[in-house]
N, C-alpha and C. Protein backbone atom coordinates (compact mmCIF):
# COMPACT_ATOMS: atom_id res chain seq x y z
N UNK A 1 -146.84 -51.98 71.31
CA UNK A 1 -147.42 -51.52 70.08
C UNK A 1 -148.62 -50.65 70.42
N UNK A 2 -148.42 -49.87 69.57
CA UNK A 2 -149.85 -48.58 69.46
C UNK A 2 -151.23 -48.74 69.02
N UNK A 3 -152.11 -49.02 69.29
CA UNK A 3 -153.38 -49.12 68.74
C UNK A 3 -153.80 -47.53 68.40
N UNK A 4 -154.34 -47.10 67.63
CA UNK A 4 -155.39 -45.63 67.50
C UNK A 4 -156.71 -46.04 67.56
N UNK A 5 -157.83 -46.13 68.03
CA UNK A 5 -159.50 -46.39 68.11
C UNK A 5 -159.73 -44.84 67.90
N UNK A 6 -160.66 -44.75 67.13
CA UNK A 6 -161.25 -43.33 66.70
C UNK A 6 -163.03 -44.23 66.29
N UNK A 7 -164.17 -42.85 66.29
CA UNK A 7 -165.13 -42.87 66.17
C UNK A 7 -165.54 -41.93 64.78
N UNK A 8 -165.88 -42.50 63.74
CA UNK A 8 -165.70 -40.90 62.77
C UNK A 8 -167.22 -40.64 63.35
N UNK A 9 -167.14 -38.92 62.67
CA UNK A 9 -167.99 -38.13 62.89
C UNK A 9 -168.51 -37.82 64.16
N UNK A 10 -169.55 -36.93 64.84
CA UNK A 10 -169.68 -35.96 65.97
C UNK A 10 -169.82 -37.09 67.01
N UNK A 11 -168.68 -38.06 67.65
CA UNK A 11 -169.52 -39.15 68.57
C UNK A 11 -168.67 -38.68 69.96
N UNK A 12 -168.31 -37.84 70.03
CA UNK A 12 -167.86 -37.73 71.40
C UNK A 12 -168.27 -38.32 72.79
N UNK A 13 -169.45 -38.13 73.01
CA UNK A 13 -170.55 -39.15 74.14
C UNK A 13 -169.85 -40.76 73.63
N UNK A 14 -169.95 -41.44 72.48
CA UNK A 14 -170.06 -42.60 72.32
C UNK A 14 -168.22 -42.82 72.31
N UNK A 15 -167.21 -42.12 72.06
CA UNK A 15 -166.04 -42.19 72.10
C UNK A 15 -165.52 -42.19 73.76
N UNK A 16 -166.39 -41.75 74.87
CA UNK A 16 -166.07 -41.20 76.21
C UNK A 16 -167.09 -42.89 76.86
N UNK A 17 -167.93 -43.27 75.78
CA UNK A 17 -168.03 -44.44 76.68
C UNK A 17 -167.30 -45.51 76.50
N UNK A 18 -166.96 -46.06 74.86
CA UNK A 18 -165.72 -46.73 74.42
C UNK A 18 -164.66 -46.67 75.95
N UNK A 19 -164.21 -45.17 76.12
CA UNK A 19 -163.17 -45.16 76.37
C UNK A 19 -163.25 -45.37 78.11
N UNK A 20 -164.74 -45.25 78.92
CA UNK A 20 -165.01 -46.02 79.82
C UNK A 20 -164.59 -47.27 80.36
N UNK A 21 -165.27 -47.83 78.63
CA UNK A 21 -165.71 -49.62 78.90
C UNK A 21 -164.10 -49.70 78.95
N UNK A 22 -163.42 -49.65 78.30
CA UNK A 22 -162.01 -50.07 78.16
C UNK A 22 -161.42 -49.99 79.66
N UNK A 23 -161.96 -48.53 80.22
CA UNK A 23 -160.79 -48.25 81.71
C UNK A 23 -161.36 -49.19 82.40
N UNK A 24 -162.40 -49.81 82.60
CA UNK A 24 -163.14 -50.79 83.30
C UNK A 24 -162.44 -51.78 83.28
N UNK A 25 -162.21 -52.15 81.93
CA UNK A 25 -161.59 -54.20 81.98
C UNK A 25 -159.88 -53.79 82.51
N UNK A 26 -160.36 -54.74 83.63
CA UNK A 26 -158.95 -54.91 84.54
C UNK A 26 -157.62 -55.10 83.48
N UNK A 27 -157.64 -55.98 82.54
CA UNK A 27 -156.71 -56.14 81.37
C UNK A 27 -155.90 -54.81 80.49
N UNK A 28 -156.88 -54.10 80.78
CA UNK A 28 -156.44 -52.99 80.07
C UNK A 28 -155.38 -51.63 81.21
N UNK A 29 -156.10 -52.19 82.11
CA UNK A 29 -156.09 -51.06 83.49
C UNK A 29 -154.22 -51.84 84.13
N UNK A 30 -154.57 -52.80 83.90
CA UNK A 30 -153.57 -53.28 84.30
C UNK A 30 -151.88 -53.58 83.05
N UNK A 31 -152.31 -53.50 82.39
CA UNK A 31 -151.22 -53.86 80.72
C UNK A 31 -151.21 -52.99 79.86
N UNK A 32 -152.68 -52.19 79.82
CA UNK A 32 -152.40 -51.05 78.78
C UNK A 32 -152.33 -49.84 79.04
N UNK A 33 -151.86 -49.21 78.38
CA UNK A 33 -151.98 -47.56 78.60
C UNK A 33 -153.40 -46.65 77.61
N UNK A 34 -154.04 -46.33 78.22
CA UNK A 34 -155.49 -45.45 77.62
C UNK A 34 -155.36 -44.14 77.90
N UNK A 35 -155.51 -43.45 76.29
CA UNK A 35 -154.92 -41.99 76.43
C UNK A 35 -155.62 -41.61 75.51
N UNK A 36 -156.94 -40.34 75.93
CA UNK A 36 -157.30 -39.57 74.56
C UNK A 36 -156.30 -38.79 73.84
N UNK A 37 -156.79 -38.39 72.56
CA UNK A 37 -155.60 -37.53 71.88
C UNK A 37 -156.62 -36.82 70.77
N UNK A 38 -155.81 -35.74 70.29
CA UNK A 38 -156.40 -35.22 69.03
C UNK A 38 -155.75 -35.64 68.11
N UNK A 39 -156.32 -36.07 66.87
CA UNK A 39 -156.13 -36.47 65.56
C UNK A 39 -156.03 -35.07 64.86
N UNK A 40 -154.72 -34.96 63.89
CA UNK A 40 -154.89 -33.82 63.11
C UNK A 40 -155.21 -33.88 61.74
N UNK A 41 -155.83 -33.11 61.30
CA UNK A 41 -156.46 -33.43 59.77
C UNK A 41 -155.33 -33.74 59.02
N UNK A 42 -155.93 -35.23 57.94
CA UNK A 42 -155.01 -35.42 57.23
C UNK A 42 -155.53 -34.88 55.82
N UNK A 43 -155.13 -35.49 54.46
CA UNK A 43 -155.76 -35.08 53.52
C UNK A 43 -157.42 -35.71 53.32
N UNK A 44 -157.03 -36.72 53.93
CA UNK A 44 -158.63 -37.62 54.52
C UNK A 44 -159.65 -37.15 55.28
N UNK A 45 -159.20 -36.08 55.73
CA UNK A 45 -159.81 -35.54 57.12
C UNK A 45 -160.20 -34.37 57.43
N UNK A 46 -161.69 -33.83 57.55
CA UNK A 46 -162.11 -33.16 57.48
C UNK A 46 -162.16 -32.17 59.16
N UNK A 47 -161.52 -31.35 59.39
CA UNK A 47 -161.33 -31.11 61.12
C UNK A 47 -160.44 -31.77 62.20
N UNK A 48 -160.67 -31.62 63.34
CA UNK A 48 -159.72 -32.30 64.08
C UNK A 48 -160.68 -33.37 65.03
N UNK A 49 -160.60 -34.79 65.06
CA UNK A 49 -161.19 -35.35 66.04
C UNK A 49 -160.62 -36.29 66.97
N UNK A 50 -161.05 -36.34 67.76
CA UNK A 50 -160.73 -37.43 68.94
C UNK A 50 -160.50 -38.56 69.11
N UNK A 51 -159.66 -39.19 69.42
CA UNK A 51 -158.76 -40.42 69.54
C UNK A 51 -158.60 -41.04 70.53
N UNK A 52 -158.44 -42.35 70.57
CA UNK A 52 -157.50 -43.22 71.84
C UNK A 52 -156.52 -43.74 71.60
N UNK A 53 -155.45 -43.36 72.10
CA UNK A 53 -154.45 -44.54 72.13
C UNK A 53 -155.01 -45.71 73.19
N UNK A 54 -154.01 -46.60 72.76
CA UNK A 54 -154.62 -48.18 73.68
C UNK A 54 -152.83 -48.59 73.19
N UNK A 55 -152.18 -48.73 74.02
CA UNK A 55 -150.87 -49.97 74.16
C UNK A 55 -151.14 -51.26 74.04
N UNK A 56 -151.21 -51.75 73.50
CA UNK A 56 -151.29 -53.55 73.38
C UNK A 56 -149.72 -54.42 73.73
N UNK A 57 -149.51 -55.69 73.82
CA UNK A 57 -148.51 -56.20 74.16
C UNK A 57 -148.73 -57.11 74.95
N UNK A 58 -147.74 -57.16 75.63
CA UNK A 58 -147.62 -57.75 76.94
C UNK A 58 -148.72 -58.05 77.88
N UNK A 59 -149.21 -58.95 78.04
CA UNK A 59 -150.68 -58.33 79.12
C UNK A 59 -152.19 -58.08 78.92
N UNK A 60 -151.57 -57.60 77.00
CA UNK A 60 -152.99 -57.17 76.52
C UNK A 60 -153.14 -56.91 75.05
N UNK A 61 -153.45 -58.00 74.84
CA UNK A 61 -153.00 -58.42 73.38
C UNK A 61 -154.07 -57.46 72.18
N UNK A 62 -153.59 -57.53 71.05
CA UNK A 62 -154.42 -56.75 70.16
C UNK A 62 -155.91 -57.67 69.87
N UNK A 63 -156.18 -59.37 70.10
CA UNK A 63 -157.23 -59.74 70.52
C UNK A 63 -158.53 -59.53 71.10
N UNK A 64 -157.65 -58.94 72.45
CA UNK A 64 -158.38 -58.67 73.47
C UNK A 64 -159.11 -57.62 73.23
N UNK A 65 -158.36 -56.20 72.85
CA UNK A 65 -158.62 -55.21 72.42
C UNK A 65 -160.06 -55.10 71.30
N UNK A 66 -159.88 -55.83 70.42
CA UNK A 66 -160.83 -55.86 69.54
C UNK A 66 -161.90 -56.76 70.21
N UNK A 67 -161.77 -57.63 70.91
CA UNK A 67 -162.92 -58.45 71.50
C UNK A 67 -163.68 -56.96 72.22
N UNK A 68 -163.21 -56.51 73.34
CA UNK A 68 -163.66 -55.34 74.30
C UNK A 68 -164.26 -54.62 72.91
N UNK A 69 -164.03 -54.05 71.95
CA UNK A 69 -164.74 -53.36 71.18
C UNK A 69 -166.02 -53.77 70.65
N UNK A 70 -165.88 -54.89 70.24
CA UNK A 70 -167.02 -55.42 69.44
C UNK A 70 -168.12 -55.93 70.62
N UNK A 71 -167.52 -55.88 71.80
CA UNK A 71 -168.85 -56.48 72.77
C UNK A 71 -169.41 -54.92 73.47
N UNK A 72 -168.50 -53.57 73.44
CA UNK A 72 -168.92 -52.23 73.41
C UNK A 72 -169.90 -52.05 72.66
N UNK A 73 -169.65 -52.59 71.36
CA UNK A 73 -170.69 -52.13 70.03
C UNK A 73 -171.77 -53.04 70.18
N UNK A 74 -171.79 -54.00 70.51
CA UNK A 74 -172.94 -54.69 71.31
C UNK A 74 -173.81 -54.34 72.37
N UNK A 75 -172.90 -53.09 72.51
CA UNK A 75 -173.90 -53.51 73.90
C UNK A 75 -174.89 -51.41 73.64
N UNK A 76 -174.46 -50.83 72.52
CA UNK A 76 -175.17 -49.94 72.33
C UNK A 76 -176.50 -50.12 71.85
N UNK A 77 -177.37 -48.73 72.01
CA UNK A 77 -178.16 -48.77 71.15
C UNK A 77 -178.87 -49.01 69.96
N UNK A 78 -177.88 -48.16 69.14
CA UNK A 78 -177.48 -47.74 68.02
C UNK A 78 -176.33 -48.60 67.37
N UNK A 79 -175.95 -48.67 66.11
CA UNK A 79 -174.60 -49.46 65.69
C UNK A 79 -173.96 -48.01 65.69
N UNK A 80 -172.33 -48.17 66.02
CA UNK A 80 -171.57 -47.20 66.02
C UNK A 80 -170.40 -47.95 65.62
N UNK A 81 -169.62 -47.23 64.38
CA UNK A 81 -168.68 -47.64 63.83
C UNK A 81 -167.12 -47.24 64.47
N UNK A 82 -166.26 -48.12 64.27
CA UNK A 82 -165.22 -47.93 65.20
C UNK A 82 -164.16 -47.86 64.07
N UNK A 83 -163.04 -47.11 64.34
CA UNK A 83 -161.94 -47.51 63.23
C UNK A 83 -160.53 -48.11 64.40
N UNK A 84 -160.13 -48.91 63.80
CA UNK A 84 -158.93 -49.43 64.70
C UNK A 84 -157.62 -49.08 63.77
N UNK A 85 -157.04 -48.62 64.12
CA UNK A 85 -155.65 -48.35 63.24
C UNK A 85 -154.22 -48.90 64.25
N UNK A 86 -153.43 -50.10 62.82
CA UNK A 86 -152.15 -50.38 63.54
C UNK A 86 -151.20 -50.12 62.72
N UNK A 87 -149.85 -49.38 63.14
CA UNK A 87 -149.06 -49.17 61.83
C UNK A 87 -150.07 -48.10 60.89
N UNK A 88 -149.89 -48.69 59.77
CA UNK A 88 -150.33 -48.23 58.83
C UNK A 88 -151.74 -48.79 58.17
N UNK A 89 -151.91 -49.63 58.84
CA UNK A 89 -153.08 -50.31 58.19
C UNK A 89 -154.46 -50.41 59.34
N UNK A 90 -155.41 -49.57 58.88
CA UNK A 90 -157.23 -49.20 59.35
C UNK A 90 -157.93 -50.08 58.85
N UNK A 91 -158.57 -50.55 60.24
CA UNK A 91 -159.75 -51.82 59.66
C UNK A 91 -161.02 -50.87 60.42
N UNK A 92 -161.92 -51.18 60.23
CA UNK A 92 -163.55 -50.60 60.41
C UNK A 92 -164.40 -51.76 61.14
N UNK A 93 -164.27 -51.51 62.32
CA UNK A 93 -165.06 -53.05 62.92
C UNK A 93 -166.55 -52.22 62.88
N UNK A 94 -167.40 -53.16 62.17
CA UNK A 94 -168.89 -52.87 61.78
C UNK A 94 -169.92 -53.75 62.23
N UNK A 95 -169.20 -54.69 63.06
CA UNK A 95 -169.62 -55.89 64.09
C UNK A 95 -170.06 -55.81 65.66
N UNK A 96 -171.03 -56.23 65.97
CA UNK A 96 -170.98 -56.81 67.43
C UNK A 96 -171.12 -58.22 67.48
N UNK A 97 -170.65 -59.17 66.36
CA UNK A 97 -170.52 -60.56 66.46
C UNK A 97 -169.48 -60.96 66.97
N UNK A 98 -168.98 -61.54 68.01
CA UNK A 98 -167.38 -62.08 68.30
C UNK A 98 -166.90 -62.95 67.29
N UNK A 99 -167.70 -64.43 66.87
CA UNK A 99 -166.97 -64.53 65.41
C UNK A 99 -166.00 -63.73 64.84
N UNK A 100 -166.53 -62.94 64.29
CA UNK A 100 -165.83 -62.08 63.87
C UNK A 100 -164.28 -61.47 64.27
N UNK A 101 -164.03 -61.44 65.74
CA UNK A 101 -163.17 -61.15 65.92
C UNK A 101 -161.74 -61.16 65.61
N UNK A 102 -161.42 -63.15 65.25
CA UNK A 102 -160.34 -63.33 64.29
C UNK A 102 -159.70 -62.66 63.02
N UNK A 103 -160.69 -62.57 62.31
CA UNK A 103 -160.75 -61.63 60.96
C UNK A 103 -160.52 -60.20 61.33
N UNK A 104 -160.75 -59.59 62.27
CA UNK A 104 -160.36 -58.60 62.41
C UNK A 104 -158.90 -58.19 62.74
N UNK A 105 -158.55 -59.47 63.94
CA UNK A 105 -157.35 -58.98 64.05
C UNK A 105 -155.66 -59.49 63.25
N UNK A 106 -156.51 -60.48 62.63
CA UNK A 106 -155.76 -60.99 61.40
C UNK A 106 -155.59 -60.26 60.57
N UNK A 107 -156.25 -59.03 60.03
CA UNK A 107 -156.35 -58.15 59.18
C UNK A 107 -155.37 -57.03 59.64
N UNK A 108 -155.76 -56.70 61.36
CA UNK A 108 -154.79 -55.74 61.60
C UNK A 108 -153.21 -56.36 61.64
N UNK A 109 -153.11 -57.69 62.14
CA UNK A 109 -151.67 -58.14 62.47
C UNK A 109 -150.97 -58.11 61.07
N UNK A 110 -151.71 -58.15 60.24
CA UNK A 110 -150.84 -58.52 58.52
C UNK A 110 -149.91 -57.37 58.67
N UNK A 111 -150.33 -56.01 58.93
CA UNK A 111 -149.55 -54.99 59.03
C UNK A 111 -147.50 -54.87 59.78
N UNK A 112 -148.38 -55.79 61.26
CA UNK A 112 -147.67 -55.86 61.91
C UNK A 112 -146.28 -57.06 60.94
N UNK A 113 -146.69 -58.13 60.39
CA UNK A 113 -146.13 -59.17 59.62
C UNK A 113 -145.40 -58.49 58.95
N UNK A 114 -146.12 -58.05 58.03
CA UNK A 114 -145.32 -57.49 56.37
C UNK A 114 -146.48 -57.97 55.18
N UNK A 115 -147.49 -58.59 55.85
CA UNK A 115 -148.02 -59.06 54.92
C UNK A 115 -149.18 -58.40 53.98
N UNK A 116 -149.29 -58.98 52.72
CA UNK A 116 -150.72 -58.09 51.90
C UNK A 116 -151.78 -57.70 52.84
N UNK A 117 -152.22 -56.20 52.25
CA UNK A 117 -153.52 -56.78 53.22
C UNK A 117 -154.79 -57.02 52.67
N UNK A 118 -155.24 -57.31 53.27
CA UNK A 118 -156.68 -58.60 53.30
C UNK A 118 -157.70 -57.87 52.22
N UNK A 119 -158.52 -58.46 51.53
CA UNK A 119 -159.33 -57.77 50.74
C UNK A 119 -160.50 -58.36 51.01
């Protein structure tokens, strides 16, 4: 399965360290595939911006994935907002609490299910 991680607005620096921290954790290096990409404007979308794919699965679960994010966003300066997209359904991790993490990816897996999503 496909993950998309995007940064809205001008974060290129902060999208190139995301996409660091990720090549770093052996989990990822080893199970996932990490690939920038360009995003093309949708009707949502103002320009063209920068993307990651991230493979999840086998090795490297969509968990994990969101854990590595939210301890990224922890570990900045600044809060920097992340969008995670699966399928069809975008969650906005606005966290560096791990708590949190469940809820996040419960939110993204509903997609994967069939199920409502979360309000």
């Amino acid at each position: 399965m496909e993950a998309w991680v995007s940064l809205p607005g001008d974060s290129r620096e902060d999208l190139r360290s995301l996409r660091n921290w990720l090549a770093d954790e052996p989990s990822v290096r080893r199970h996932g595939r990490l690939a920038e990409r360009a995003e093309r404007p949708g009707p949502d979308v103002m320009g063209v911006s920068d993307i990651l794919s991230v493979v999840v699965g086998s090795g490297l679960s969509l968990g994990q994935l969101v854990n590595l994010i939210v301890t990224w966003r922890a570990s900045r300066p600044r809060p920097v907002l992340v969008r995670v997209q699966v399928g069809d359904r975008t969650v906005e991790v606005r966290t560096a609490d791990i708590g949190d993490v469940p809820g996040i990816v419960e939110e993204l897996e509903a997609t994967i299910h069939g199920t409502p999503e979360v309000s």
